[in-house]
PDB file of N, CA and C in Angstrom:
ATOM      1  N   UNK A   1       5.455 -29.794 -15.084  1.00  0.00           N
ATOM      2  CA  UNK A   1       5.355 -29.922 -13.654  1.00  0.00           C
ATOM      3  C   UNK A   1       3.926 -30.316 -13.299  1.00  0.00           C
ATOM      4  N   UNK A   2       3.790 -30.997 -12.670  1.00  0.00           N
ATOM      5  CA  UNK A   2       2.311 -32.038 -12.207  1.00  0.00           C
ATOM      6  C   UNK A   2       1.635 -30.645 -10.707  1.00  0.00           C
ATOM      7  N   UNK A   3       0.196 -31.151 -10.983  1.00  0.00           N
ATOM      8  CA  UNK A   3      -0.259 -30.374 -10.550  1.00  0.00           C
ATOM      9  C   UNK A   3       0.434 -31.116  -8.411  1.00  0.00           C
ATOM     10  N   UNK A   4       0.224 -30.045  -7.751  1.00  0.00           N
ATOM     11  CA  UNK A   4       0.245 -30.595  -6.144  1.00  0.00           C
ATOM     12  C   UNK A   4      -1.096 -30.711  -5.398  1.00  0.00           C
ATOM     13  N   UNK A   5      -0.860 -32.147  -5.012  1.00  0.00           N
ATOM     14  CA  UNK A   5      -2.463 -32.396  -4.143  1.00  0.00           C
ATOM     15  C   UNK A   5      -2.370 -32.620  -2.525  1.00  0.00           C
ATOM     16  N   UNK A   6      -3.225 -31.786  -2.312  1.00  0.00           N
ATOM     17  CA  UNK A   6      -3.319 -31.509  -0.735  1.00  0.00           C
ATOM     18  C   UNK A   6      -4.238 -32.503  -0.436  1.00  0.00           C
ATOM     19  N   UNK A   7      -4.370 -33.081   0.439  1.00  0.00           N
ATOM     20  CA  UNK A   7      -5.052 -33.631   1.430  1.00  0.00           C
ATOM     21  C   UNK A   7      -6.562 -33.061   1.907  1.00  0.00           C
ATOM     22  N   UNK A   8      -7.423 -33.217   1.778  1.00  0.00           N
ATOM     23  CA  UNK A   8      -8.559 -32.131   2.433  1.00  0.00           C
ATOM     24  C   UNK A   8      -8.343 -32.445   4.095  1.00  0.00           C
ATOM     25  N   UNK A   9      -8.390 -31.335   4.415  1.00  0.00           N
ATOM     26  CA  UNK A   9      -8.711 -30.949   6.204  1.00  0.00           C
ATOM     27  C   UNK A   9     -10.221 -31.582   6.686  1.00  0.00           C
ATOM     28  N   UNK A  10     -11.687 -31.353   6.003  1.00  0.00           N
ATOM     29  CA  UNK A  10     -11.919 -32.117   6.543  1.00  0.00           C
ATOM     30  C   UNK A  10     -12.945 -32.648   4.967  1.00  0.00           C
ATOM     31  N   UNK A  11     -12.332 -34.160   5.046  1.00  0.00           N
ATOM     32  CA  UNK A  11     -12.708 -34.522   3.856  1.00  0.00           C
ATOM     33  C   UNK A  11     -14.261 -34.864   3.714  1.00  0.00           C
ATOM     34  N   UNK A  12     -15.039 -35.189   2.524  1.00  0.00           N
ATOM     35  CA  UNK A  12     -16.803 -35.717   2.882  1.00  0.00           C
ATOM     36  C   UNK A  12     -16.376 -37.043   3.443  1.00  0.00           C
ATOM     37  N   UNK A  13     -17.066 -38.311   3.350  1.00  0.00           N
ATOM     38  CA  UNK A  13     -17.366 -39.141   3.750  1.00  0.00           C
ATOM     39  C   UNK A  13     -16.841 -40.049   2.836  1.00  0.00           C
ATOM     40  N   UNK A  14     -16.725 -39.771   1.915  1.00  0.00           N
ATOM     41  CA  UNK A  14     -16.117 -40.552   0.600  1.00  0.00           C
ATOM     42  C   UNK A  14     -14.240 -40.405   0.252  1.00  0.00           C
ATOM     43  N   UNK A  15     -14.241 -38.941   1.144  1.00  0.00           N
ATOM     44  CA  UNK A  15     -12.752 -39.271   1.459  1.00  0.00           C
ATOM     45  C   UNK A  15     -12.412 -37.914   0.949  1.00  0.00           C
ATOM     46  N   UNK A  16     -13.268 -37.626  -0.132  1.00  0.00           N
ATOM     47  CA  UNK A  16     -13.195 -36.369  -1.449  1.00  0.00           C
ATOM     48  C   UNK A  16     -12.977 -35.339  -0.869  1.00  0.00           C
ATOM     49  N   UNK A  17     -13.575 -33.945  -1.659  1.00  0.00           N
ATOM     50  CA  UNK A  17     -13.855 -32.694  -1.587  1.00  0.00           C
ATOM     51  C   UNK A  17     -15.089 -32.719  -0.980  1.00  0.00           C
ATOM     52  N   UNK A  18     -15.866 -31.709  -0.262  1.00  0.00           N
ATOM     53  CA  UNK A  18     -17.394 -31.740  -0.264  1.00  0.00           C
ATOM     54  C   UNK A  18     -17.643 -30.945  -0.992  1.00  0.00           C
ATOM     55  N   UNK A  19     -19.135 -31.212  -1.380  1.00  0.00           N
ATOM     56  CA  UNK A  19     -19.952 -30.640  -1.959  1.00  0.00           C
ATOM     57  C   UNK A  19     -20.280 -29.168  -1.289  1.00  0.00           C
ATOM     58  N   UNK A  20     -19.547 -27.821  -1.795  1.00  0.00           N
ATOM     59  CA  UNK A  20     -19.894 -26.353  -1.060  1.00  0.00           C
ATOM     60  C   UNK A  20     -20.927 -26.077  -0.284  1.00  0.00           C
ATOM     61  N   UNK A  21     -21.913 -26.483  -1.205  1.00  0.00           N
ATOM     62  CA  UNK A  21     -23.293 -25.965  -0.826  1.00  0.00           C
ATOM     63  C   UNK A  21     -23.867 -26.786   0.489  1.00  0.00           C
ATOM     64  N   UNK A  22     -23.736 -28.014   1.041  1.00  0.00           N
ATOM     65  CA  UNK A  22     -23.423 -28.876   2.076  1.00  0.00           C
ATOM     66  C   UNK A  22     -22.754 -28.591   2.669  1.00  0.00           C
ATOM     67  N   UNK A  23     -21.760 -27.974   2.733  1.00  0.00           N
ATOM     68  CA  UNK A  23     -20.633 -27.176   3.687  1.00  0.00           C
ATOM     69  C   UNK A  23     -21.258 -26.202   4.064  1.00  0.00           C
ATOM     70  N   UNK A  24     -21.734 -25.376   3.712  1.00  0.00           N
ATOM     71  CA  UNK A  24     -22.626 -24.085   3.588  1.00  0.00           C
ATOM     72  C   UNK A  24     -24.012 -24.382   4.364  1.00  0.00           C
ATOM     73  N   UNK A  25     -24.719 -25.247   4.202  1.00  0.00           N
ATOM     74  CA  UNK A  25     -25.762 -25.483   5.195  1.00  0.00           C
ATOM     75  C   UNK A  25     -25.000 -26.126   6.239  1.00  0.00           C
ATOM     76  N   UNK A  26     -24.364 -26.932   6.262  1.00  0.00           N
ATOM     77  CA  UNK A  26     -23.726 -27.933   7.914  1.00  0.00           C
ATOM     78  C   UNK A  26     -23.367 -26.531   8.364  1.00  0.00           C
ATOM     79  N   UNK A  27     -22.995 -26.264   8.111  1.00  0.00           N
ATOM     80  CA  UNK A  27     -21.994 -24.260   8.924  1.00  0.00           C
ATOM     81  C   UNK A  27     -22.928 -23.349   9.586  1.00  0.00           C
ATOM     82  N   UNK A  28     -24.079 -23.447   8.715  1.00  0.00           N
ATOM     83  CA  UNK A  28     -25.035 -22.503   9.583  1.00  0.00           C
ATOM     84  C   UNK A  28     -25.789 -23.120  10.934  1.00  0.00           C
ATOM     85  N   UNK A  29     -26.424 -24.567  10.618  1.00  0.00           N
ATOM     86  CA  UNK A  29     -26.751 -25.360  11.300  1.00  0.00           C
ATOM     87  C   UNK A  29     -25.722 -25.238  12.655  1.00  0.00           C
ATOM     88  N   UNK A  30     -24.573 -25.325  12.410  1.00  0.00           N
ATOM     89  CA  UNK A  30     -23.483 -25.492  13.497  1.00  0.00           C
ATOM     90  C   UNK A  30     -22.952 -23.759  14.018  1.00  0.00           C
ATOM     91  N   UNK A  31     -23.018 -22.841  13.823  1.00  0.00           N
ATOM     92  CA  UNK A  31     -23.245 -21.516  14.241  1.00  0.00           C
ATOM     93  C   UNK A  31     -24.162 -21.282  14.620  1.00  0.00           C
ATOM     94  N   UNK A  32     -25.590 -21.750  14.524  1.00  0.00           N
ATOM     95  CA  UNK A  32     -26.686 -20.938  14.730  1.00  0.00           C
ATOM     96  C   UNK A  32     -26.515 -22.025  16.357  1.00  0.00           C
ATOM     97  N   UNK A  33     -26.531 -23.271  16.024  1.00  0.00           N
ATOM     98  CA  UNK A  33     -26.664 -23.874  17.594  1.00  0.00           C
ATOM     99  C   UNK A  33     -25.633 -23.361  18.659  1.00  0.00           C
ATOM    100  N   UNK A  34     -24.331 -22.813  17.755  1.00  0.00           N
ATOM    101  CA  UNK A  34     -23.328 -22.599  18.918  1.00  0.00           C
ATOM    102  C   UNK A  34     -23.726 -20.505  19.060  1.00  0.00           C
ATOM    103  N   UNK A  35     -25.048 -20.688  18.466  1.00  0.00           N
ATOM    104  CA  UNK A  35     -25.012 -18.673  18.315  1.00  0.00           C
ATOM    105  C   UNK A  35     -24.095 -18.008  18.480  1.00  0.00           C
ATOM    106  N   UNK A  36     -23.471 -18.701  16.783  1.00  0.00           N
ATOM    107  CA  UNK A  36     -22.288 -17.886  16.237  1.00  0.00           C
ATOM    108  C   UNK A  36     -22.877 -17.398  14.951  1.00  0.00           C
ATOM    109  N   UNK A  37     -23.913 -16.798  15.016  1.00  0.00           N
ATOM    110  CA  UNK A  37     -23.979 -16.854  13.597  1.00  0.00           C
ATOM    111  C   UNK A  37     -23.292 -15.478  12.873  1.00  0.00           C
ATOM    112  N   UNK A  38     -22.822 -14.779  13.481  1.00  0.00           N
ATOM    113  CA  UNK A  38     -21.543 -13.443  12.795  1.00  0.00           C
ATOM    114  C   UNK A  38     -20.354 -14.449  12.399  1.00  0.00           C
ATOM    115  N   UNK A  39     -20.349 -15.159  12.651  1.00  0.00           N
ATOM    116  CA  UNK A  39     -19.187 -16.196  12.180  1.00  0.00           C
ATOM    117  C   UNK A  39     -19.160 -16.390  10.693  1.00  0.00           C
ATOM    118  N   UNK A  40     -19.101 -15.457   9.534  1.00  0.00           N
ATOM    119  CA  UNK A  40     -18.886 -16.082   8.186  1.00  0.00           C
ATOM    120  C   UNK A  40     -17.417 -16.378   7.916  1.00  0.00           C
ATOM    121  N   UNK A  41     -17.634 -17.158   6.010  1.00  0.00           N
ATOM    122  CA  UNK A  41     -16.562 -17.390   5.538  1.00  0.00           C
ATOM    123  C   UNK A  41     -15.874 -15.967   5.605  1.00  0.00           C
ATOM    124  N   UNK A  42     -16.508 -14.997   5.264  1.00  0.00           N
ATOM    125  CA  UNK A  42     -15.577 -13.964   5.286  1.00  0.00           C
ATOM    126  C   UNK A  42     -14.954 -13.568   6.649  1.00  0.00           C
ATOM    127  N   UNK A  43     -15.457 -14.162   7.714  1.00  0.00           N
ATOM    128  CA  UNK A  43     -14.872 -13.864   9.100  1.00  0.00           C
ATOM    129  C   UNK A  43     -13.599 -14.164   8.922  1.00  0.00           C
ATOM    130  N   UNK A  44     -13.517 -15.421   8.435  1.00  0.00           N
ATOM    131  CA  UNK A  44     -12.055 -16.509   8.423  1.00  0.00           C
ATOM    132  C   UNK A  44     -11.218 -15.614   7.752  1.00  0.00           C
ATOM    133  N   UNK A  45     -11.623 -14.909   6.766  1.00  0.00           N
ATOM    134  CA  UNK A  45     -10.818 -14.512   5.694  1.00  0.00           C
ATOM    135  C   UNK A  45     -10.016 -13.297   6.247  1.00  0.00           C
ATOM    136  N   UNK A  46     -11.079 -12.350   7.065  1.00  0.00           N
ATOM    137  CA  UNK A  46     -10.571 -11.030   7.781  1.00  0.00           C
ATOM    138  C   UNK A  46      -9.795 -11.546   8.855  1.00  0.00           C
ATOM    139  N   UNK A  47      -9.849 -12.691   9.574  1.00  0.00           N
ATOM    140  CA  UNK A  47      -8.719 -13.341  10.774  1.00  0.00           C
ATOM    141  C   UNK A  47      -7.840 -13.440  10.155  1.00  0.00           C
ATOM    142  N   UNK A  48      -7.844 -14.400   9.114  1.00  0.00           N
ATOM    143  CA  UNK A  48      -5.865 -14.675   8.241  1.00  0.00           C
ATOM    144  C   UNK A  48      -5.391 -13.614   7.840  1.00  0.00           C
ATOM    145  N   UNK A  49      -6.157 -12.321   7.201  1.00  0.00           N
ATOM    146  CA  UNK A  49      -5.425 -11.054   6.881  1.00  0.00           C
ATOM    147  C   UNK A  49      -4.575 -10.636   8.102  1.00  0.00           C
ATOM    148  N   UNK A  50      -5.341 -10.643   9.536  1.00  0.00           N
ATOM    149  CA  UNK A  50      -5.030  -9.955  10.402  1.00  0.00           C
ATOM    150  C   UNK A  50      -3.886 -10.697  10.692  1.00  0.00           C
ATOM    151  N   UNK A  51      -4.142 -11.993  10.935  1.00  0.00           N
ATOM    152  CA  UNK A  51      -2.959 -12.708  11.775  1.00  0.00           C
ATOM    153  C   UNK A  51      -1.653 -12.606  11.001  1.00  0.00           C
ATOM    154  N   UNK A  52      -1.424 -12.611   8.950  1.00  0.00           N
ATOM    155  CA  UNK A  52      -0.613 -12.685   8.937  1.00  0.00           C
ATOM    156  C   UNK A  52       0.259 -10.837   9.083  1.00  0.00           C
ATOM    157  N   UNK A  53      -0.983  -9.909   9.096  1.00  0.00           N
ATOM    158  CA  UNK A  53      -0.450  -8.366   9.099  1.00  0.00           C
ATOM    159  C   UNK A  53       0.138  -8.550  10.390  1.00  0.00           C
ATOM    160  N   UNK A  54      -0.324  -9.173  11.129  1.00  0.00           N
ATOM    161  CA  UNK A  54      -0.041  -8.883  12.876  1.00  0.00           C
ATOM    162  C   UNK A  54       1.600  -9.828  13.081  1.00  0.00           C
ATOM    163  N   UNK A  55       1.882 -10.605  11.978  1.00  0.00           N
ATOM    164  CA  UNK A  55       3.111 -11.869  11.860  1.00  0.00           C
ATOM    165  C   UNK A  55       4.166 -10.397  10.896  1.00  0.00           C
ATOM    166  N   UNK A  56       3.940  -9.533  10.757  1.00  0.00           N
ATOM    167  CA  UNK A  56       4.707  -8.277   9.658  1.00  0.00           C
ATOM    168  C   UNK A  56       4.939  -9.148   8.448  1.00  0.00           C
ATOM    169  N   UNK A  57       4.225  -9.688   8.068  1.00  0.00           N
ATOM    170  CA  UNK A  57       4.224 -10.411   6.646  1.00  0.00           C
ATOM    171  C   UNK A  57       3.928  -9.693   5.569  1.00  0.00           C
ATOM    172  N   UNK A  58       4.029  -9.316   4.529  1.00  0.00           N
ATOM    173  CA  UNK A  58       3.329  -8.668   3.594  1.00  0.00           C
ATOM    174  C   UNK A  58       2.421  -8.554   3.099  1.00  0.00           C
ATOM    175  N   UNK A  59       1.494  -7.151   2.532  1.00  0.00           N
ATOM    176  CA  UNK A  59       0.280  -7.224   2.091  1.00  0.00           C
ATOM    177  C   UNK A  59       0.632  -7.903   1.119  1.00  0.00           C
ATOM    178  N   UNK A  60       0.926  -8.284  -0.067  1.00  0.00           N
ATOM    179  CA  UNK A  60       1.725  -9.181  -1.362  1.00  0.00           C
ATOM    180  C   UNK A  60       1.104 -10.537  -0.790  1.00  0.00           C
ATOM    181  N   UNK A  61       1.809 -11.323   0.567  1.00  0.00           N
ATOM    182  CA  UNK A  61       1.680 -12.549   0.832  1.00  0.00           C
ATOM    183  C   UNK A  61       0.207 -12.176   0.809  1.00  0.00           C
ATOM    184  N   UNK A  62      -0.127 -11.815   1.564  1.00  0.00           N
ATOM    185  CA  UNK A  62      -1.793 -12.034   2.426  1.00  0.00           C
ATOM    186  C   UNK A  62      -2.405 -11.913   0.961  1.00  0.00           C
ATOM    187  N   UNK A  63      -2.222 -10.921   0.318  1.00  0.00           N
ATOM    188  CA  UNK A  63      -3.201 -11.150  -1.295  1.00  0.00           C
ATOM    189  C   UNK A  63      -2.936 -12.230  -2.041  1.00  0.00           C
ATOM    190  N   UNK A  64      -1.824 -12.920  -2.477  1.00  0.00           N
ATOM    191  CA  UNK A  64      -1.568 -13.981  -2.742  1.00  0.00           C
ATOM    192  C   UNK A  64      -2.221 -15.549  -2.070  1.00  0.00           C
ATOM    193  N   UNK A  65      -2.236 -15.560  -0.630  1.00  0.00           N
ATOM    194  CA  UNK A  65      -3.105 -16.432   0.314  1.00  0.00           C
ATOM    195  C   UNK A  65      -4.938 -16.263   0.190  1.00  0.00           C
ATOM    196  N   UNK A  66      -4.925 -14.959  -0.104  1.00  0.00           N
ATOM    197  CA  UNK A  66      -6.653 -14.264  -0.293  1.00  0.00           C
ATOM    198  C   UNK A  66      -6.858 -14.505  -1.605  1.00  0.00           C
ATOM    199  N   UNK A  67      -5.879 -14.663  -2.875  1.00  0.00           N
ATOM    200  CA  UNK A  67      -6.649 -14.847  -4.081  1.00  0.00           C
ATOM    201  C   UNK A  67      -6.858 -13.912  -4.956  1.00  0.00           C
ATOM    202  N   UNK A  68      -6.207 -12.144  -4.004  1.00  0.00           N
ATOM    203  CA  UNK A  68      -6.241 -11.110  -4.702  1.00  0.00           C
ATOM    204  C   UNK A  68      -5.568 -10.834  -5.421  1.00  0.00           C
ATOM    205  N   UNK A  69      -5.952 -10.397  -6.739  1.00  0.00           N
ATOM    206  CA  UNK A  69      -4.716  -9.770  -7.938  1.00  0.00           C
ATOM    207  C   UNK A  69      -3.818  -8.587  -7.406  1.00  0.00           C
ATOM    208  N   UNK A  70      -4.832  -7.564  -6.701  1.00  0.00           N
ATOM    209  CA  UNK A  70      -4.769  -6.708  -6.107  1.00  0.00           C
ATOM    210  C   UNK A  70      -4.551  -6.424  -4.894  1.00  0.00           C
ATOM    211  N   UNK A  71      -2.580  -5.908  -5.110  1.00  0.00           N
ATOM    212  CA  UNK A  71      -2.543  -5.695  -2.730  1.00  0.00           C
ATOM    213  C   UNK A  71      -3.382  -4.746  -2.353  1.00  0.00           C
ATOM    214  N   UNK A  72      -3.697  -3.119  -2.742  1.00  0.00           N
ATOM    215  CA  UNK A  72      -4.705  -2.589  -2.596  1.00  0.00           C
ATOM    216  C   UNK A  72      -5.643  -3.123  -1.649  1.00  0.00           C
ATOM    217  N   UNK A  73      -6.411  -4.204  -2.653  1.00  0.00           N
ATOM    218  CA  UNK A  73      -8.028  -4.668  -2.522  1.00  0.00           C
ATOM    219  C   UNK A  73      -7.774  -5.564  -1.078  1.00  0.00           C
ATOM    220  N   UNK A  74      -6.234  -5.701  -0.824  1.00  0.00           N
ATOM    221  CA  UNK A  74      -5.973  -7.060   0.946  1.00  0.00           C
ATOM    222  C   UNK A  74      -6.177  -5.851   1.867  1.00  0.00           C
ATOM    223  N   UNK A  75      -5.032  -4.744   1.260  1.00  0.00           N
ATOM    224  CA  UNK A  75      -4.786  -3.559   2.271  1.00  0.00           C
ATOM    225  C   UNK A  75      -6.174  -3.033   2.796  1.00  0.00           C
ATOM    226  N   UNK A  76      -6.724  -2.529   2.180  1.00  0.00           N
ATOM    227  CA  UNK A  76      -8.373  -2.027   2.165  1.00  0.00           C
ATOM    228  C   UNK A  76      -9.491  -2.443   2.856  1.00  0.00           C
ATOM    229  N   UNK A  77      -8.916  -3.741   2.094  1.00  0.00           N
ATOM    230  CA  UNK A  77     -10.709  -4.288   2.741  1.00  0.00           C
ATOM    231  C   UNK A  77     -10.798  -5.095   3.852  1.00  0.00           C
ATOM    232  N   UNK A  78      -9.435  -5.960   4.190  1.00  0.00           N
ATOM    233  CA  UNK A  78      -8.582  -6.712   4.703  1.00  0.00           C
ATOM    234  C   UNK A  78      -7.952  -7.104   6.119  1.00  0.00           C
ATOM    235  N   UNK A  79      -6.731  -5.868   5.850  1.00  0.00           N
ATOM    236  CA  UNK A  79      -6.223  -5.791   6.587  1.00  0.00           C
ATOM    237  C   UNK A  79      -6.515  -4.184   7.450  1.00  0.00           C
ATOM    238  N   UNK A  80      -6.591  -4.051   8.685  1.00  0.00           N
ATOM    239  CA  UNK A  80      -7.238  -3.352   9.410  1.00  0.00           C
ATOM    240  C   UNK A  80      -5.742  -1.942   9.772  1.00  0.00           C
ATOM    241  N   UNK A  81      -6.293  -0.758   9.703  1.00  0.00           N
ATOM    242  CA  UNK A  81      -4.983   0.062  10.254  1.00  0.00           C
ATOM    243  C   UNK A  81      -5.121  -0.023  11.953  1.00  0.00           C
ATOM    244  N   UNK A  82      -3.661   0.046  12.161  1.00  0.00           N
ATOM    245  CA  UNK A  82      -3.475   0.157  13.730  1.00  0.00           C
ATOM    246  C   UNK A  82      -2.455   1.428  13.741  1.00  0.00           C
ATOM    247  N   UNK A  83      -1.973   1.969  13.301  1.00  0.00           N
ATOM    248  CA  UNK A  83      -1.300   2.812  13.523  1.00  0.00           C
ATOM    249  C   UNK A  83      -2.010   4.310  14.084  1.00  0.00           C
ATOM    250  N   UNK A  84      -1.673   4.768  15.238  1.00  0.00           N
ATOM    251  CA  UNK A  84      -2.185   5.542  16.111  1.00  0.00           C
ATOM    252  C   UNK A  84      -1.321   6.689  15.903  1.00  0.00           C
ATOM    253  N   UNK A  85      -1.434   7.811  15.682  1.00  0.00           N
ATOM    254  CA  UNK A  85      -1.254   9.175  15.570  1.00  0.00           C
ATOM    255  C   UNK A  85      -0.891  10.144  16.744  1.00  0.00           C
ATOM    256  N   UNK A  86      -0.201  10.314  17.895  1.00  0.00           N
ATOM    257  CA  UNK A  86      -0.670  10.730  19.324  1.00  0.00           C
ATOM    258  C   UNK A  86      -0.601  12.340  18.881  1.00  0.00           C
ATOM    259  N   UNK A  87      -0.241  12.937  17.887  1.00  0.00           N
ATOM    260  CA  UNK A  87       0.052  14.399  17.489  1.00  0.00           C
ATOM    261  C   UNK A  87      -1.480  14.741  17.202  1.00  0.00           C
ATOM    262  N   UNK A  88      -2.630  13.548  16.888  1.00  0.00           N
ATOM    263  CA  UNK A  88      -3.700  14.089  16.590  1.00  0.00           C
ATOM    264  C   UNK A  88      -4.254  14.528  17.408  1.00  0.00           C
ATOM    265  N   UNK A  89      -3.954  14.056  18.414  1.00  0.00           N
ATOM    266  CA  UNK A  89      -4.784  14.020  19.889  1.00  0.00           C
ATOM    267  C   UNK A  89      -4.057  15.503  20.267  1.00  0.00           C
ATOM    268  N   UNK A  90      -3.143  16.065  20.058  1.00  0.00           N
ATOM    269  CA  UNK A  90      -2.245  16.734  20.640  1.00  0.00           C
ATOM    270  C   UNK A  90      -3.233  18.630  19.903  1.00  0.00           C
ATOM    271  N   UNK A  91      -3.441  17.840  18.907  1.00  0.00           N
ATOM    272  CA  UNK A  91      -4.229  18.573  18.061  1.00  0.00           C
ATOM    273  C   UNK A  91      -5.571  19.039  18.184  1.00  0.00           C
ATOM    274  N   UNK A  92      -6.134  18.242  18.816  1.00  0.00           N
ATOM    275  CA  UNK A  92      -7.642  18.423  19.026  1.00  0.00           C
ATOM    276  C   UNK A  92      -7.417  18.758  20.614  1.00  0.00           C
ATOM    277  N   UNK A  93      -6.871  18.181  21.654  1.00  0.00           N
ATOM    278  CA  UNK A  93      -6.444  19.228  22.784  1.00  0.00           C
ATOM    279  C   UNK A  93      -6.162  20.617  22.567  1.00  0.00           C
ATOM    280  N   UNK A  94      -5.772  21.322  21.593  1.00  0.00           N
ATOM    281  CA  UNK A  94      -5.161  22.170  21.726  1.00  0.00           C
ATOM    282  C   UNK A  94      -6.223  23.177  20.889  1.00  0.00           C
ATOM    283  N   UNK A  95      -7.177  22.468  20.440  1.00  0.00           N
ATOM    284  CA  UNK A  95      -8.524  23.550  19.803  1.00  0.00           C
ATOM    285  C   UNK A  95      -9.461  23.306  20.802  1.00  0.00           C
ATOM    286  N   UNK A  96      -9.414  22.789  22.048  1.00  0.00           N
ATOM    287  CA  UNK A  96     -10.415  22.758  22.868  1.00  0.00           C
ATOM    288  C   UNK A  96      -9.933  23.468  24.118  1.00  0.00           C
ATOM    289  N   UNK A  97      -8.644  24.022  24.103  1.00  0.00           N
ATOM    290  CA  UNK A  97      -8.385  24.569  25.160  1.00  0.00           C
ATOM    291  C   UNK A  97      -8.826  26.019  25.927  1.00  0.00           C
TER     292      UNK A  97
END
């Protein structure tokens, strides 16, 4: 089976791949003018976790899309808990009363 070739999103100038490290300076250059600079690659990475946790997709997919061997290491570091507890609250009302 032959390897599958994607298209680059945004290709160099030659049509290719770019060169990382050129990607990596154009990015800062272009955050720092738009003072984004909290904007990292890892930003992107913690948005797609979220968006696909927030789509009820699986931690499995999202580690698979992230590159992780490990669902753990998506769950963890990743993907963010939302699940709210209201018995806790019910709990700490009830030692302050």
């Amino acid at each position: 089976m032959g390897a599958i070739i994607y298209d680059a999103v945004f290709p160099g100038s030659t049509g290719m791949l770019r060169d990382p490290s050129a990607v990596s300076k154009q990015w800062r250059r272009v955050r720092t003018k738009l003072k984004l600079d909290w904007v990292t690659s890892h930003t992107f990475r913690k948005t797609l976790a979220t968006l696909i946790d927030d789509q009820g997709l699986s931690a499995r997919i999202g580690a698979d899309q992230l590159g992780h061997a490990q669902i753990s290491m998506t769950q963890d570091k990743y993907m963010g808990r939302k699940v709210v507890h209201p018995e806790v609250a019910d709990v700490l009302d009830g030692t302050i009363q």
